[in-house]
Protein backbone atom coordinates (compact mmCIF):
# COMPACT_ATOMS: atom_id res chain seq x y z
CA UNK A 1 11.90 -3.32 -22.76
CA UNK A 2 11.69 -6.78 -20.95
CA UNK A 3 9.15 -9.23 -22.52
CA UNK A 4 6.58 -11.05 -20.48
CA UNK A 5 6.46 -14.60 -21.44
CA UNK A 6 3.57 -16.70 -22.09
CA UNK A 7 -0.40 -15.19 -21.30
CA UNK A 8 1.20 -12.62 -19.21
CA UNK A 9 0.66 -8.33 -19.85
CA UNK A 10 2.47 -5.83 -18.78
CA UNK A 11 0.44 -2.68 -17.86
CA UNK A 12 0.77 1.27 -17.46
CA UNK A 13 -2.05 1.86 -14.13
CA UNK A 14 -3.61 5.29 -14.77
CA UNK A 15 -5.93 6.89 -12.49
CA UNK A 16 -9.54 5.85 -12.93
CA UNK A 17 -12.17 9.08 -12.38
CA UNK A 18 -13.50 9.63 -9.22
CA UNK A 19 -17.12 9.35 -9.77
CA UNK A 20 -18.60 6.79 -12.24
CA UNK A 21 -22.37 7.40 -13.59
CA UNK A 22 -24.51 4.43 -13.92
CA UNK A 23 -26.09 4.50 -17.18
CA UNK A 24 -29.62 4.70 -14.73
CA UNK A 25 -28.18 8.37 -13.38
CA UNK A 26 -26.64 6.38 -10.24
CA UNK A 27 -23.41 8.49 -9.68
CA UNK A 28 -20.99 5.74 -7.41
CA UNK A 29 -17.70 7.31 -5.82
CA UNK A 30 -14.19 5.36 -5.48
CA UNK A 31 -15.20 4.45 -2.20
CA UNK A 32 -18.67 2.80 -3.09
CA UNK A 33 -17.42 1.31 -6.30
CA UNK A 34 -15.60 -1.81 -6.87
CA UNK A 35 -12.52 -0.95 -5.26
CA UNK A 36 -10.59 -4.38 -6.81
CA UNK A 37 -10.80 -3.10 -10.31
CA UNK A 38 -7.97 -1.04 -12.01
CA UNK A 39 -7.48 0.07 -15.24
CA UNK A 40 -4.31 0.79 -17.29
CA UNK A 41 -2.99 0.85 -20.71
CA UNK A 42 -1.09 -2.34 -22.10
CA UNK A 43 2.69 -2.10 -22.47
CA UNK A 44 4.01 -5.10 -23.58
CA UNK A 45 2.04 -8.28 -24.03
CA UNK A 46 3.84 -12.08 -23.63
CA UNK A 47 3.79 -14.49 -26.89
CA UNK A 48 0.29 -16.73 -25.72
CA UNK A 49 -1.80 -13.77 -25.44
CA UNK A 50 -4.74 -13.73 -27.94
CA UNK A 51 -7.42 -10.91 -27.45
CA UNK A 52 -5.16 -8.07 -25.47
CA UNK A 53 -3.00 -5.94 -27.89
CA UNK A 54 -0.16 -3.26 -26.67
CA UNK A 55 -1.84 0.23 -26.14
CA UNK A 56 -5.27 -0.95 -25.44
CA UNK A 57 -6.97 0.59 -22.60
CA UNK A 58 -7.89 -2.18 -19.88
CA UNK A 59 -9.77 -3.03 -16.62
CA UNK A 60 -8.46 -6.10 -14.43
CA UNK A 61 -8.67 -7.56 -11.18
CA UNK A 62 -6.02 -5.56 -8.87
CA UNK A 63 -5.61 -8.86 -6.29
CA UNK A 64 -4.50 -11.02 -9.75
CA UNK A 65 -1.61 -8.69 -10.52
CA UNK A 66 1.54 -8.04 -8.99
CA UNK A 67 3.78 -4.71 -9.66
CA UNK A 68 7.52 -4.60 -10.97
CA UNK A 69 9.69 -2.22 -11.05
CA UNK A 70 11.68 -1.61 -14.89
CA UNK A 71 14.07 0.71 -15.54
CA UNK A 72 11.86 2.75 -12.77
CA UNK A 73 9.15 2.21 -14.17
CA UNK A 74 6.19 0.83 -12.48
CA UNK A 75 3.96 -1.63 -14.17
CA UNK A 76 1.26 -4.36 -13.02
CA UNK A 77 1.53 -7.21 -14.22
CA UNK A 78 -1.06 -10.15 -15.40
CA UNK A 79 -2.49 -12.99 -17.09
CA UNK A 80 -5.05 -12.13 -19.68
CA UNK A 81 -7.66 -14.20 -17.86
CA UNK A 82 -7.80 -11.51 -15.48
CA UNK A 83 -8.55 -8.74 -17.61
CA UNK A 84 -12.34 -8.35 -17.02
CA UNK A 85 -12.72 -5.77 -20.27
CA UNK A 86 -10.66 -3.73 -22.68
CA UNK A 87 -11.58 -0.27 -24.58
CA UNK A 88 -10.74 -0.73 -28.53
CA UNK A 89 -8.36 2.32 -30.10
């Protein structure tokens, strides 16, 4: 696997559910809810990142990433300043 180097993460997109319930019963749909916001489990991380550990699930800004390709593999990657919040295994 290639390493990222310095705050940088390498992440697996998955497909985020369709509808979203608001904890106020508010269902939103993809196309009402925040449509720059992905979320993806971390591959790889680079050696200056601090909070973000490989396999967490997490949810980043989709205009601050970029996607390469490895060994056909697709994965986005991006700073750790852009990750807006991570799930805990």
């Amino acid at each position: 696997m290639i390493k990222p180097t310095g705050e940088k993460i390498f992440i697996e997109k998955i497909e985020s559910e369709k509808e979203i319930k608001t904890e106020s019963g508010i269902i939103l749909t993809k196309q009402s809810s925040n449509k720059d916001l992905s979320e993806g489990v971390v591959k790889e991380t680079g050696p200056n990142v601090k909070f973000i550990k490989k396999d967490m699930k997490v949810f980043f800004e989709e205009h601050a990433s970029y996607d390469i390709i490895v060994r056909g593999k697709i994965y986005s990657v991006v700073n750790e300043a852009s990750i807006l919040a991570f799930e805990e295994n």
